[in-house]
Protein backbone atom coordinates (compact mmCIF):
# COMPACT_ATOMS: atom_id res chain seq x y z
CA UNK A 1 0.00 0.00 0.00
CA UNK A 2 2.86 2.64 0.28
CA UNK A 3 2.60 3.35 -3.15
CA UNK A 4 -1.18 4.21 -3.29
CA UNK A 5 -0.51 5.70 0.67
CA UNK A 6 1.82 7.98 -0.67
CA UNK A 7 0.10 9.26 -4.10
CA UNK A 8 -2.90 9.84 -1.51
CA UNK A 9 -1.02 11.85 0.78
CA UNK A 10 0.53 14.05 -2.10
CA UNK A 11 -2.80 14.48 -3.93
CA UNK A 12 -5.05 15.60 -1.05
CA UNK A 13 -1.77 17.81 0.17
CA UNK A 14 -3.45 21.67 0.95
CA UNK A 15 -1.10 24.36 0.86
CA UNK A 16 -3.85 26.37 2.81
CA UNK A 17 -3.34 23.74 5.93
CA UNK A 18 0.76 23.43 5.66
CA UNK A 19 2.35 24.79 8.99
CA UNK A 20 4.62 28.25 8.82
CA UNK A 21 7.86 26.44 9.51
CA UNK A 22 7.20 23.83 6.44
CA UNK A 23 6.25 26.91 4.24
CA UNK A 24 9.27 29.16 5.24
CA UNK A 25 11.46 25.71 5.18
CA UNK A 26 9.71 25.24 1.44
CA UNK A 27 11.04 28.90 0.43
CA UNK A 28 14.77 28.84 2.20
CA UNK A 29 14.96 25.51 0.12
CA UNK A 30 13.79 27.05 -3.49
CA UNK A 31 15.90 29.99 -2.69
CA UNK A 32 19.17 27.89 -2.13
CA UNK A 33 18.71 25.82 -5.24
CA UNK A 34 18.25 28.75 -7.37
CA UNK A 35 21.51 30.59 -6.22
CA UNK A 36 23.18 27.18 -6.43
CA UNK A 37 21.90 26.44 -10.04
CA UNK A 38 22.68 30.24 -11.21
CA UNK A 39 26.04 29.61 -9.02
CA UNK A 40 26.72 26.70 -11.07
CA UNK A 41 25.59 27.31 -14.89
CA UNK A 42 29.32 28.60 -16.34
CA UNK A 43 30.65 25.51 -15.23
CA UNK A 44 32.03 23.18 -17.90
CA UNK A 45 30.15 20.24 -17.22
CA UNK A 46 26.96 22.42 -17.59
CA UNK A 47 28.76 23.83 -21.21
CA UNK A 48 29.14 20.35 -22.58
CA UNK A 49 26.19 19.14 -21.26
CA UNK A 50 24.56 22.30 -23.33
CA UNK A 51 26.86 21.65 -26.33
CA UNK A 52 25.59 18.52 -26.58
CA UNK A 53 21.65 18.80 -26.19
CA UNK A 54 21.17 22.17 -28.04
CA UNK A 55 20.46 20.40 -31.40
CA UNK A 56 17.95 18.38 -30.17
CA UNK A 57 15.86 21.21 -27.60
CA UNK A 58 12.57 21.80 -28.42
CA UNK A 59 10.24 25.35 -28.26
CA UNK A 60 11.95 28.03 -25.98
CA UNK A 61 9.63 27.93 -23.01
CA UNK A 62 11.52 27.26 -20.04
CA UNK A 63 14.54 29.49 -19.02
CA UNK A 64 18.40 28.03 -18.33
CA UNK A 65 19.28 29.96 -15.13
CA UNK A 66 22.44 32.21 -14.67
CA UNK A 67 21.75 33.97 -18.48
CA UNK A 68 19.56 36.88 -17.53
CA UNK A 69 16.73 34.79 -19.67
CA UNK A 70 18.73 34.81 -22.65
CA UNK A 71 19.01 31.11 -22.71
CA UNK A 72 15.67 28.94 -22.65
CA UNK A 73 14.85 25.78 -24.05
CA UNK A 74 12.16 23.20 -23.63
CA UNK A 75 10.53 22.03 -19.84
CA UNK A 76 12.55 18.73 -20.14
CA UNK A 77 15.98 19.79 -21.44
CA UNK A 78 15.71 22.96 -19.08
CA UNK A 79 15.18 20.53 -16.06
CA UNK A 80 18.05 18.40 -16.98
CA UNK A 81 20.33 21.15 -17.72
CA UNK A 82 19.36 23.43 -14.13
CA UNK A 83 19.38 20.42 -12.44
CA UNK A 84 23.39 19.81 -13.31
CA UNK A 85 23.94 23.25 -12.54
CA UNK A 86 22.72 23.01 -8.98
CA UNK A 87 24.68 20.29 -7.72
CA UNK A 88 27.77 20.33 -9.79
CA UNK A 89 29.44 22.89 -7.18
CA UNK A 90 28.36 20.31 -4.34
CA UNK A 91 26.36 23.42 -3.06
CA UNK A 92 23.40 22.32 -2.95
CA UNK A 93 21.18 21.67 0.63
CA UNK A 94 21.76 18.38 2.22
CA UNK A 95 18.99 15.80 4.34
CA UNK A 96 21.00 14.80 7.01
CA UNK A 97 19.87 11.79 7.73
CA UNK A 98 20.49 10.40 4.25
CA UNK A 99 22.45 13.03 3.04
CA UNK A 100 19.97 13.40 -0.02
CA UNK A 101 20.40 16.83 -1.66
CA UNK A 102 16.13 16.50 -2.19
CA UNK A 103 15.77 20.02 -3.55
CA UNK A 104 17.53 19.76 -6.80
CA UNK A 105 15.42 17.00 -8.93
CA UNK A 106 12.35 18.45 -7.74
CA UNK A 107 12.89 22.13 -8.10
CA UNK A 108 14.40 21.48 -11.37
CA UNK A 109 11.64 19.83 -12.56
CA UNK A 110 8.57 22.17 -10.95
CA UNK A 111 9.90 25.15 -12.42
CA UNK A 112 10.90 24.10 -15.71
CA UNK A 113 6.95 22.80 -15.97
CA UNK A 114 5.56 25.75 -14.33
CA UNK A 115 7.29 28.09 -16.99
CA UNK A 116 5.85 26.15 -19.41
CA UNK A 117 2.50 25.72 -18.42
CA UNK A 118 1.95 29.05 -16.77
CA UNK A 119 -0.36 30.37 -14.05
CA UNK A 120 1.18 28.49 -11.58
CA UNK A 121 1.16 30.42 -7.92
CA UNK A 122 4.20 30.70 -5.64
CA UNK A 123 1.77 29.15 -3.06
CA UNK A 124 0.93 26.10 -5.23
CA UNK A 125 4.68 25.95 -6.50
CA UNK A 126 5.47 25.51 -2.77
CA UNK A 127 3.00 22.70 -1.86
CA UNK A 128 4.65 20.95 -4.47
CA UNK A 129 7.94 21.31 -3.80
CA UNK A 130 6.86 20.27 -0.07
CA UNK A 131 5.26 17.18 -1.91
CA UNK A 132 7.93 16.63 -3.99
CA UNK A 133 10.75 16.59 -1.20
CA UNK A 134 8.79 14.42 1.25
CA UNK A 135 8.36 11.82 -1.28
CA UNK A 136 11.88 11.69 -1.86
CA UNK A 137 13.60 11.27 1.93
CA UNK A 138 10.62 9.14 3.15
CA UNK A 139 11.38 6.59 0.54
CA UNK A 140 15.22 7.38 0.69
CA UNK A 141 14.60 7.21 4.73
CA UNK A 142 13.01 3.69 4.04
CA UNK A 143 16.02 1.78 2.12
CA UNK A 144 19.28 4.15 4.45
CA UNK A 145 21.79 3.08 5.01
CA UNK A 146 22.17 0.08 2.96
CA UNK A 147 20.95 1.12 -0.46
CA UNK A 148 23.56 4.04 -0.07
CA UNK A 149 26.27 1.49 1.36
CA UNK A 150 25.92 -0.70 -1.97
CA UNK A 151 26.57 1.99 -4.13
CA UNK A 152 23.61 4.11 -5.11
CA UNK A 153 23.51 8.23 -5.66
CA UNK A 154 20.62 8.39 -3.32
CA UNK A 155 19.92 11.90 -4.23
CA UNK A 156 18.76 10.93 -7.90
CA UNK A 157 17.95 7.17 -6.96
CA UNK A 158 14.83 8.77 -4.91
CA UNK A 159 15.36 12.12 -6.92
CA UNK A 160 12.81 10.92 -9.77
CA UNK A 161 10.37 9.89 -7.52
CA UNK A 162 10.30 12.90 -5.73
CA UNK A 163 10.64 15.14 -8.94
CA UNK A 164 7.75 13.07 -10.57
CA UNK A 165 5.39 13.77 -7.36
CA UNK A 166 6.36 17.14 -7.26
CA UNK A 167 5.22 17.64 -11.08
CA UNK A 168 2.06 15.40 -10.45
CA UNK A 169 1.26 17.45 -8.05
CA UNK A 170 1.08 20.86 -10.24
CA UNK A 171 -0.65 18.54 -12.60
CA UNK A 172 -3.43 17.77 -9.86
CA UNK A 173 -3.23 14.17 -10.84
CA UNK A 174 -6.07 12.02 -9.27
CA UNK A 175 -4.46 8.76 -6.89
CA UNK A 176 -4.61 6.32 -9.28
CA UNK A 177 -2.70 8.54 -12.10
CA UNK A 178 -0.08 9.49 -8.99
CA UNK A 179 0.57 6.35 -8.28
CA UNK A 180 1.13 5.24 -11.86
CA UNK A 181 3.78 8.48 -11.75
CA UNK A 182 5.71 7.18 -8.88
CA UNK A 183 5.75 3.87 -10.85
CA UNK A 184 7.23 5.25 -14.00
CA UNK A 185 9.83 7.57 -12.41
CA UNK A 186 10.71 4.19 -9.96
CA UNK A 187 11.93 2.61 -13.21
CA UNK A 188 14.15 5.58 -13.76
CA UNK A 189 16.79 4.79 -11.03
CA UNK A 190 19.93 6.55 -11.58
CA UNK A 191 23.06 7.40 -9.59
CA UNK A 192 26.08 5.50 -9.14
CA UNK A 193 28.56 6.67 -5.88
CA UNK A 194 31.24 5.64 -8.23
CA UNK A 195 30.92 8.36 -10.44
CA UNK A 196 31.62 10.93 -7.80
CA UNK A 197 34.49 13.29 -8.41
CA UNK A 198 33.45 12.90 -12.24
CA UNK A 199 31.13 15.10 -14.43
CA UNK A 200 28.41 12.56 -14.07
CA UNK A 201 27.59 13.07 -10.47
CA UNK A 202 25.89 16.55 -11.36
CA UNK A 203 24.38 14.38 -14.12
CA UNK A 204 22.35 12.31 -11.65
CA UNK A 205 20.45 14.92 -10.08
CA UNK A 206 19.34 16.63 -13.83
CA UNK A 207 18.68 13.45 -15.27
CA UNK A 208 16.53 12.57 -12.04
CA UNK A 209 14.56 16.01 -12.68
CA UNK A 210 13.70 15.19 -16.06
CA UNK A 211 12.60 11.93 -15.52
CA UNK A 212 10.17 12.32 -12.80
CA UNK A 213 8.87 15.35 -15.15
CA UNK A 214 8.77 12.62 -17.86
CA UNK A 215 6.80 10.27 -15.23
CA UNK A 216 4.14 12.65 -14.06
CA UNK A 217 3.41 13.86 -17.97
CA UNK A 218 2.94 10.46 -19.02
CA UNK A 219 0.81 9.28 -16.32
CA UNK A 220 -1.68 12.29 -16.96
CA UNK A 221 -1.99 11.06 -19.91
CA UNK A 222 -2.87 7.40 -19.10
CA UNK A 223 0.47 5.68 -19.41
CA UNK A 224 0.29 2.68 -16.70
CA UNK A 225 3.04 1.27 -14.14
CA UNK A 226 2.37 -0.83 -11.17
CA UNK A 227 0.41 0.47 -8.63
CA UNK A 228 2.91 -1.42 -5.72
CA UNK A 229 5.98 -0.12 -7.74
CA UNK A 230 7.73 0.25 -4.25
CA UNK A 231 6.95 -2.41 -1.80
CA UNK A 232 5.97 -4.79 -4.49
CA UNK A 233 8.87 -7.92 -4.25
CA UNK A 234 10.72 -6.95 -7.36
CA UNK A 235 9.56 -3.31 -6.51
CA UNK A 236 11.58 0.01 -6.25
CA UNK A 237 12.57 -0.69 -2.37
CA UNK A 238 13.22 -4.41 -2.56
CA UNK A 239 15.44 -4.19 -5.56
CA UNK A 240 17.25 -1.12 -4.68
CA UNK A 241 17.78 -1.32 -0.75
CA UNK A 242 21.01 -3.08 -1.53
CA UNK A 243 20.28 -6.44 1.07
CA UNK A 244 18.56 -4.32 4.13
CA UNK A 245 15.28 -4.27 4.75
CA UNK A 246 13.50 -1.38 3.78
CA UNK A 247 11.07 0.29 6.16
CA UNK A 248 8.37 2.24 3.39
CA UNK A 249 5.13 1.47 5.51
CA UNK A 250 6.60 2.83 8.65
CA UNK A 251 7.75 6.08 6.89
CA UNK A 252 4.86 7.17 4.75
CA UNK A 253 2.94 6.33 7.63
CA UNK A 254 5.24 9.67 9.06
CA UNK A 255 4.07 11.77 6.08
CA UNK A 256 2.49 14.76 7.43
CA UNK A 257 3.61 14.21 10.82
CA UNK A 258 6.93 14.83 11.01
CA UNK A 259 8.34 17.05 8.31
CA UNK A 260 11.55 16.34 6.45
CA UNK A 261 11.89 19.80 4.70
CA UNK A 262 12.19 20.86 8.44
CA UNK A 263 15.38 18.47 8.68
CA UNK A 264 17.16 20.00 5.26
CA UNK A 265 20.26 21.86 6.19
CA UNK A 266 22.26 24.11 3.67
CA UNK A 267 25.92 23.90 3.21
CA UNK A 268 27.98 27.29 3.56
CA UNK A 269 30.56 25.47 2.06
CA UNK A 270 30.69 24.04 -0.97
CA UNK A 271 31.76 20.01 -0.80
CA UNK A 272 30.19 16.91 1.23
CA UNK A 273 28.47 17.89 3.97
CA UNK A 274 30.34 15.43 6.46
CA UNK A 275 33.40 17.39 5.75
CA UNK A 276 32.08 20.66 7.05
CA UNK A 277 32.75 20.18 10.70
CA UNK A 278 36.71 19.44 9.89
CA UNK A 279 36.44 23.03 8.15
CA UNK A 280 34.77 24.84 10.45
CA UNK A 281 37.54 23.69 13.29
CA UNK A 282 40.12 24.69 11.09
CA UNK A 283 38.81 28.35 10.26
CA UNK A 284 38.32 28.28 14.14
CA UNK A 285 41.96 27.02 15.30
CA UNK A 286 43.02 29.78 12.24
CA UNK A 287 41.90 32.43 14.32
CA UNK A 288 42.80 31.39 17.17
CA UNK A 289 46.35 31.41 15.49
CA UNK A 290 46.36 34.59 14.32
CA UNK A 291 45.64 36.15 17.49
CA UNK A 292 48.82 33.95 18.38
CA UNK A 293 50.85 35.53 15.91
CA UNK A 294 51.48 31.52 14.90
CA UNK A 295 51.81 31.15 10.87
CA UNK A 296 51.30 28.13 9.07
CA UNK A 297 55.02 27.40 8.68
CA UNK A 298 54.84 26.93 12.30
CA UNK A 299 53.01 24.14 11.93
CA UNK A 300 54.36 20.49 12.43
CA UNK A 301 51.39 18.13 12.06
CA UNK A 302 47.52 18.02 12.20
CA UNK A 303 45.76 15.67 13.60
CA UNK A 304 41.81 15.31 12.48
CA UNK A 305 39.52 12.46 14.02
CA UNK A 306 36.30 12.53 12.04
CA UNK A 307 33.44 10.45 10.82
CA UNK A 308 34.56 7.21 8.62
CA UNK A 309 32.30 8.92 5.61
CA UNK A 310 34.82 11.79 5.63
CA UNK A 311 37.83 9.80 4.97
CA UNK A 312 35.47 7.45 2.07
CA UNK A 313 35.04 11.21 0.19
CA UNK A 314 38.44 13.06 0.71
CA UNK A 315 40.78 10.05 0.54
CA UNK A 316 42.81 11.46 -2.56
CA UNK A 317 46.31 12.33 -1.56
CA UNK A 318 47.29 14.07 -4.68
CA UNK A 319 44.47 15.63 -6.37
CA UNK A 320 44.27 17.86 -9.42
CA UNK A 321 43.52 21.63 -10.11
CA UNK A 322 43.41 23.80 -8.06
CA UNK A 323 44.42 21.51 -4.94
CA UNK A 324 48.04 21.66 -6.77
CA UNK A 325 48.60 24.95 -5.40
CA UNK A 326 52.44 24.60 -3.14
CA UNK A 327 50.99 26.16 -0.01
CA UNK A 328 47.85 23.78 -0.46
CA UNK A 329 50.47 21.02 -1.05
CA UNK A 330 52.68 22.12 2.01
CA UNK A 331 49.95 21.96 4.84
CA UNK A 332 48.24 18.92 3.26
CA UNK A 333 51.12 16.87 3.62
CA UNK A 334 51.25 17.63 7.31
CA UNK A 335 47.47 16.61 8.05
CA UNK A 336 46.67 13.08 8.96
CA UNK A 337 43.27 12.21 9.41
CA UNK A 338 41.89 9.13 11.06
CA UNK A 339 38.16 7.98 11.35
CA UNK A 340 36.06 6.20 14.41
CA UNK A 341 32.24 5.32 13.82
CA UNK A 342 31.75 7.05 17.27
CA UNK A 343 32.29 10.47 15.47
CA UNK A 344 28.89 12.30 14.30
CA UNK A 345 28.87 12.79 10.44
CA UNK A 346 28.14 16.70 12.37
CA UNK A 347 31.42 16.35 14.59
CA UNK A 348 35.54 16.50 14.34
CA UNK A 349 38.15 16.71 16.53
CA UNK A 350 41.32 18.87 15.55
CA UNK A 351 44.74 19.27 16.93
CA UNK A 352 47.64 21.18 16.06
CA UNK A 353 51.43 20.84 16.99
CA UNK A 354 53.59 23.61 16.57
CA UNK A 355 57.26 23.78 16.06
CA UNK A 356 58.14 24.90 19.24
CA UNK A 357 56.16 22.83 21.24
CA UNK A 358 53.09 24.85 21.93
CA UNK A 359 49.30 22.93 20.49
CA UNK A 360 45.71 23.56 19.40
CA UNK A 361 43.16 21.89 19.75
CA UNK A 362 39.01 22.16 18.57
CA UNK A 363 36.45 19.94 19.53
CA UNK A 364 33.58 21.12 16.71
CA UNK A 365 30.46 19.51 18.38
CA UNK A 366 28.19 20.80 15.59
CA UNK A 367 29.30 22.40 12.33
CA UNK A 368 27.98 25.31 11.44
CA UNK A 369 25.19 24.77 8.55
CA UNK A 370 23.82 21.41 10.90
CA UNK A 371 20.55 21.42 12.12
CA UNK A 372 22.19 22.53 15.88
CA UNK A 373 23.11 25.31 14.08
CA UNK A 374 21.67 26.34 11.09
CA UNK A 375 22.73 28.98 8.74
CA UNK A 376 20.31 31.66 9.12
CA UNK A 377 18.51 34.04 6.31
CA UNK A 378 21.25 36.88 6.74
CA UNK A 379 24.01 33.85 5.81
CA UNK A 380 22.13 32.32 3.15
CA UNK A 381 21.46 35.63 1.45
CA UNK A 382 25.24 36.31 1.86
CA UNK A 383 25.66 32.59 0.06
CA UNK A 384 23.21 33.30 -2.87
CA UNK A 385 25.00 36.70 -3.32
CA UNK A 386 28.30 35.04 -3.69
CA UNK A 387 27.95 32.64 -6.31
CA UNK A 388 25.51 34.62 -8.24
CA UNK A 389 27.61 37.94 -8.01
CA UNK A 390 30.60 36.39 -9.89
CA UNK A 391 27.65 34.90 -12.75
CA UNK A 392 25.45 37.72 -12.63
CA UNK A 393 27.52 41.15 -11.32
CA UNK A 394 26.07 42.80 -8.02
CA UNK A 395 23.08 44.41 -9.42
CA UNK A 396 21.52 41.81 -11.34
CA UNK A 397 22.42 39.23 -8.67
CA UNK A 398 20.49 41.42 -5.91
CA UNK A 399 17.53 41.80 -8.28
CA UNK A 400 17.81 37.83 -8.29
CA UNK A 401 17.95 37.34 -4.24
CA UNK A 402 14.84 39.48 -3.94
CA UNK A 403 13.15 37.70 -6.56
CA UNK A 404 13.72 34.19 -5.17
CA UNK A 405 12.65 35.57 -1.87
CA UNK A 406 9.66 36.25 -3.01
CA UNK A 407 7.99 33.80 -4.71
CA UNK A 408 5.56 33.05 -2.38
CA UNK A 409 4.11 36.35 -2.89
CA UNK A 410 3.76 35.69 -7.05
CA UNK A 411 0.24 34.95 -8.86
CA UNK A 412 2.28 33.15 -11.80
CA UNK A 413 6.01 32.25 -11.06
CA UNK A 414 6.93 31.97 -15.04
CA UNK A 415 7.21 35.90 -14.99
CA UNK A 416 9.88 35.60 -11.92
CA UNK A 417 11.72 32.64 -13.82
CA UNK A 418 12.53 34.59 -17.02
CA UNK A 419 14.84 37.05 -15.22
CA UNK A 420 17.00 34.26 -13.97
C-alpha cells in the first residue's frame, strides 16, 4: 500500500493547511537551489552538457538559469540542464539523515513545468515542492543506510520519484494517475557513488529532474506502471535497498507528521556535507592562530579524528587543479586524518602541533550549517549573493535574491523565472 498511501497523501496535500515552519522551510529551500543552479551554470560540465543537447531542444519555453533569460529551451531539457547546474558545485542543501540533496530533482523539474505551463502560484509551487521533497527522503529514509552502502547516488535514486510527485502534483493528478507516476519515475533509477568526483555526479540529479517530469506527464496522460511499484517484491525498495530491509510502511505512515523539509540543512561550504565540521575547526583554530601571531610554517602536524564517511570522500592524496597549489600542497602533507564510527557525520576533533612545542586543539560539536546550528537568512542571502555575483555582477544578482525571496508572494512564477 505505500505506493497508493503515498500518491494519496501528495494528492489531497493543501497548501492552505501546511504549517509556517514547512512553508518558510519550502522557500529557504527554493531559494538555495536557485543561487546554487545560477552559481553553477558557467561551469564546464553544464557547457558540454549544453553543447551537446542544443540540437535536439525543443520550443523556448523554459529558461536556463544564470543567463539573464537569454538562454531557454524546452521544460525537459531545461530541467536536466538546471538540475546539473545546482549540484555540480556540491552546493546544494543536504537531508542529514540520508544526506539526499532533495531540492535539486524536484525544483528542477517544478519550475521548468511551471514556466511552461503558466499560471502556476508561488503558493501552489510551494505545496509541491513540499510534496515533492517528502516523497523523496521518506522513501530514501526507508532503504538508508544500505541502499547508499551498496553503491547508489541516493539523491537521484529517490530524486525521480520525488521530482515526478512534485510535477504530479502541479498537474493535480487524481491517486490512481499518482501512483502510476511514482511507478514510471521508480523505473528511472539513476546514480552510481562511483561516479563521484566525475562530471556525471551533477548528471544524476538533472537526469533525475527530467525523468520524474517525464513520469508525471505520461501518467496524466494514461500511461500505466504498477500500482505497488515500491513495496511490491521486485519493486523500487526491494530491488534497490542493496540487502537491508526497507522500512516504506513505517515512513509514509510519518508523512504529514513529522516534516523532512524541516530536517534540510544548507551547506555554507561548498563540498560533502560530512566534511564541514573538519572546516569549520580549522577556520576556528586559524583564528585562534592569528591572534597567536602563529603562521602556518609553524606548523608540524595536524591531527583530524572525524566520521569514517569523511575519509570514504576526501581520501585522494594528490588531487588535481586547483588543490596543486604549493601552499595547499605544504599543509596537506602535514594533516593526517583518522576515522572512528563514534564520530557524528556533524562532529571532528582537531589538533595542532607547533614547532616549538606549543598545540591547538578544537572539539567542533556541531558544524555550522547542521541542524544545531543552522545557517540563518542573513548567511544564506550572503551565500546566494556570492555565487551569483561572480555569474550575474552585483546588481543583477540582488535583483535575483529578492526575486527568489519572493515567490511566495507571485500569482504566476513563469514571470519571476525569465529574469533568472
Amino acid at each position: 500500500m505505500a505506493t497508493k498511501n503515498l500518491a494519496a497523501w501528495a494528492c489531497h496535500l493543501n497548501s492552505r493547511t501546511l504549517p509556517s515552519t514547512v512553508k518558510h522551510a519550502a522557500v529557504r529551500s527554493l531559494y538555495n537551489y536557485l543561487g546554487c543552479a545560477i552559481g553553477g551554470s558557467q561551469h564546464p560540465a553544464v557547457e558540454k552538457a549544453y553543447t551537446t543537447f542544443e540540437p535536439f531542444f525543443g520550443p523556448a519555453s523554459s529558461t536556463i538559469y544564470g543567463h539573464g533569460g537569454t538562454k531557454r529551451t524546452d521544460a525537459q531539457h531545461a530541467s536536466l540542464l538546471n538540475g546539473i547546474a545546482s549540484h555540480v558545485h556540491d552546493y546544494d542543501d543536504t537531508h542529514l539523515a540520508t544526506i539526499i540533496h532533495p531540492t535539486g530533482p524536484v525544483a528542477s523539474a517544478l519550475l521548468a513545468y511551471a514556466e511552461y505551463r503558466g499560471g502556476v502560484s508561488g503558493e501552489d509551487l510551494l505545496c509541491a515542492l513540499v510534496a515533492g521533497i517528502e516523497a523523496s527522503c521518506k522513501v530514501g529514509l526507508a532503504v538508508w543506510p544500505s541502499h547508499y552502502d551498496i553503491g547508489w547516488h541516493i539523491t537521484s535514486s529517490t530524486g525521480s520519484i520525488g521530482a515526478a510527485v512534485g510535477v504530479g502534483k502541479l498537474l493535480k493528478l487524481d491517486e490512481e494517475q499518482m501512483a502510476h507516476a511514482i511507478g514510471l519515475a521508480a523505473v528511472q533509477v539513476i546514480g552510481l557513488r562511483e561516479m563521484f568526483g566525475s562530471d556525471t555526479k551533477s548528471f544524476h540529479p538533472g537526469r533525475a529532474a527530467q525523468s520524474g517530469l517525464m513520469a508525471a506527464l505520461m501518467a496524466e496522460k494514461g500511461y500505466t506502471s504498477s500500482l505497488q511499484a515500491l513495496e511490491a517484491k521486485r519493486g523500487w525498495a526491494n530491488v534497490v535497498a542493496g540487502g537491508g530491509t526497507p522500512k516504506l510502511d513505517h515512513y509514509i505512515a510519518e508523512l504529514g507528521e513529522k516534516w523532512e523539509i524541516e530536517a534540510n540543512a544548507f551547506k555554507p561550504f561548498p563540498c560533502g556535507i560530512v566534511c564541514h565540521p573538519a572546516i569549520d575547526g580549522c577556520i576556528q583554530l586559524h583564528h585562534e592562530m592569528q591572534q597567536k601571531g602563529l603562521a602556518l610554517d609553524d606548523i608540524q602536524e595536524v591531527e583530524v579524528r572525524v566520521h569514517p564517511l569523511v575519509i570514504e570522500l576526501t581520501s585522494k592524496r594528490k588531487p588535481k587543479d586547483g588543490l596543486e597549489d604549493s601552499s595547499v600542497m605544504s599543509i596537506r602533507d602535514r594533516v593526517g586524518a583518522t576515522s572512528n564510527e563514534d564520530v557524528r557525520a556533524d562532529e571532528a576533533h582537531l589538533q595542532i602541533y607547533f614547532a616549538d612545542g606549543q598545540t591547538l586543539a578544537k572539539h567542533v560539536k556541531h558544524a555550522v550549517g547542521s541542524l544545531e546550528k543552522p545557517m540563518t537568512d542573513g548567511q544564506l542571502m550572503e551565500k546566494f549573493l556570492d555565487q551569483t555575483t561572480l555569474v550575474l555582477g552585483k546588481a543583477k544578482a540582488v535583483a535575483a535574491s529578492d526575486i527568489a525571496w519572493a515567490v511566495a508572494d507571485r500569482s504566476d512564477v513563469a514571470a519571476m523565472l525569465r529574469d533568472l
